[in-house]
Protein backbone atom coordinates (compact mmCIF):
# COMPACT_ATOMS: atom_id res chain seq x y z
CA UNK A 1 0.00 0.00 0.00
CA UNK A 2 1.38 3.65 -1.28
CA UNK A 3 -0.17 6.70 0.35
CA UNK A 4 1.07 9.66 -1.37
CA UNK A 5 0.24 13.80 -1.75
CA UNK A 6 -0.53 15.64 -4.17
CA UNK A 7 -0.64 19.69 -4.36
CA UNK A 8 -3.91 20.84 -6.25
CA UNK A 9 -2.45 23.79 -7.95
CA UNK A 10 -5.61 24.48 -10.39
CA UNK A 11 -7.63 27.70 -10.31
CA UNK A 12 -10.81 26.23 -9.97
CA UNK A 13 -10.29 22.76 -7.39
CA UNK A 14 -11.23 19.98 -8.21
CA UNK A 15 -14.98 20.43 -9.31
CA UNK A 16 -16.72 18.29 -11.79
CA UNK A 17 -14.63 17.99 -14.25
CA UNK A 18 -11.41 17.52 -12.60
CA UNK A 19 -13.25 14.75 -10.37
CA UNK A 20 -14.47 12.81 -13.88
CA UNK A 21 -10.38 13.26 -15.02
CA UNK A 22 -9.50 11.44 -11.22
CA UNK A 23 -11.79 8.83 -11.76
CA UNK A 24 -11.32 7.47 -15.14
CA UNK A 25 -7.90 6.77 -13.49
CA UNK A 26 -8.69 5.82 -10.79
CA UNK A 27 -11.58 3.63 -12.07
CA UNK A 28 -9.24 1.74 -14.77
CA UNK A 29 -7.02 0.56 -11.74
CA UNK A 30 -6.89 -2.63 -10.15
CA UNK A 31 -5.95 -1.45 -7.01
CA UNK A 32 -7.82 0.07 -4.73
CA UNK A 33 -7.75 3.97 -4.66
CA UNK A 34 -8.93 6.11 -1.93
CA UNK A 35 -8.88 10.16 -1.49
CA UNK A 36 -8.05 11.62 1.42
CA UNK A 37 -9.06 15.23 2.17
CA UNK A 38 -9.92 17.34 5.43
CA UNK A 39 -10.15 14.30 7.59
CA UNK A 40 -12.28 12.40 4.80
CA UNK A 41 -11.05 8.95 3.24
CA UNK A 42 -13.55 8.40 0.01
CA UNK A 43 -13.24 6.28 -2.52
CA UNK A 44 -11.85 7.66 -5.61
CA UNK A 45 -13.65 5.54 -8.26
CA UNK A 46 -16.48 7.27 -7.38
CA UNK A 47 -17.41 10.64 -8.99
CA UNK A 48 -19.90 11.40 -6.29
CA UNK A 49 -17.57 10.72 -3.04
CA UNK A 50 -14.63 12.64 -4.87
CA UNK A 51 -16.84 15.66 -5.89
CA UNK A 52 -18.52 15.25 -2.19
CA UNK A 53 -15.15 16.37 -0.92
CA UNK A 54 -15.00 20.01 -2.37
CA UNK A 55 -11.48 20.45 -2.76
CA UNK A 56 -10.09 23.84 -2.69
CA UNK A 57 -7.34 25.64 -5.06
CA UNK A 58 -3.98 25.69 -3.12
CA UNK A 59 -4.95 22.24 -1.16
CA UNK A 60 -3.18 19.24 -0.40
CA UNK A 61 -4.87 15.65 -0.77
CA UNK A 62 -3.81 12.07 -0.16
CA UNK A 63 -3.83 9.08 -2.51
CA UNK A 64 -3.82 5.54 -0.57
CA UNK A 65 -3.58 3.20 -3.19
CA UNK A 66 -3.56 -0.57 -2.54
CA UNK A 67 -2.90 -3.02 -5.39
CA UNK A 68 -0.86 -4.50 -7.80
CA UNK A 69 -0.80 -1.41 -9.81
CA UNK A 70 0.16 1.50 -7.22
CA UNK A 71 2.97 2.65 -9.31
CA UNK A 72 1.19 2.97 -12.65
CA UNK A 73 -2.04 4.95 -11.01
CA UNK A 74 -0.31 7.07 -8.59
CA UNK A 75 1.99 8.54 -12.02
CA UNK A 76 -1.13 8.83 -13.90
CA UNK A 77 -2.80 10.82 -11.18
CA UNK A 78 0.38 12.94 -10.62
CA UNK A 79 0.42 13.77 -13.87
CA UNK A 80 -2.99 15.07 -13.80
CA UNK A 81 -2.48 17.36 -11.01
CA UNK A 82 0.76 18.58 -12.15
CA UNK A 83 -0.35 19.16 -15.56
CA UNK A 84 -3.45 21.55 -13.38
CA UNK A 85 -6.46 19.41 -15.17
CA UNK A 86 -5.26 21.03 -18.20
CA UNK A 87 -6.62 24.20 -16.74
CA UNK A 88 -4.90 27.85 -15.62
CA UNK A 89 -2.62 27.58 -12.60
CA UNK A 90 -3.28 28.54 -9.51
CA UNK A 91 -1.52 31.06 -7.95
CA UNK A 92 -2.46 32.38 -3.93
């Protein structure tokens, strides 16, 4: 099992369409993914808990990931926040 953080440096958080981007990765995984934000584990393959989170520009969230694919997900996802959801960067 990997935990792992990630900086969401977006303008916007992660609203719906940054959620959909999390979970087609996180739904094409054999492991299991979880999110972990403000004190909240949900599970990442679901659009609904992810969104349910409201994630805020500027925050930090975890990944626990648990499965014979940790690796391979947790660079996908990392790519996706580093690349800002193909948005405009955020900048406090």
């Amino acid at each position: 099992m990997k935990i792992r953080t990630l900086k969401v440096i977006n303008k916007m958080g992660v609203h719906a369409r940054p959620a959909g981007a999390i979970v087609d990765i996180t739904s094409r995984a054999q492991s299991d993914v979880f999110l972990i934000y403000g004190g909240t584990r949900a599970n990442a393959k679901s659009i609904l808990n992810v969104m349910m989170l409201a994630i805020t520009p500027g925050s930090e969230v975890q990944f626990e990931i648990n499965g014979s694919d940790e690796d391979d997900t947790f660079q996908k996802l990392e790519k996706l926040f580093n690349d800002r959801f193909n948005e405009e960067h955020y900048d406090p």
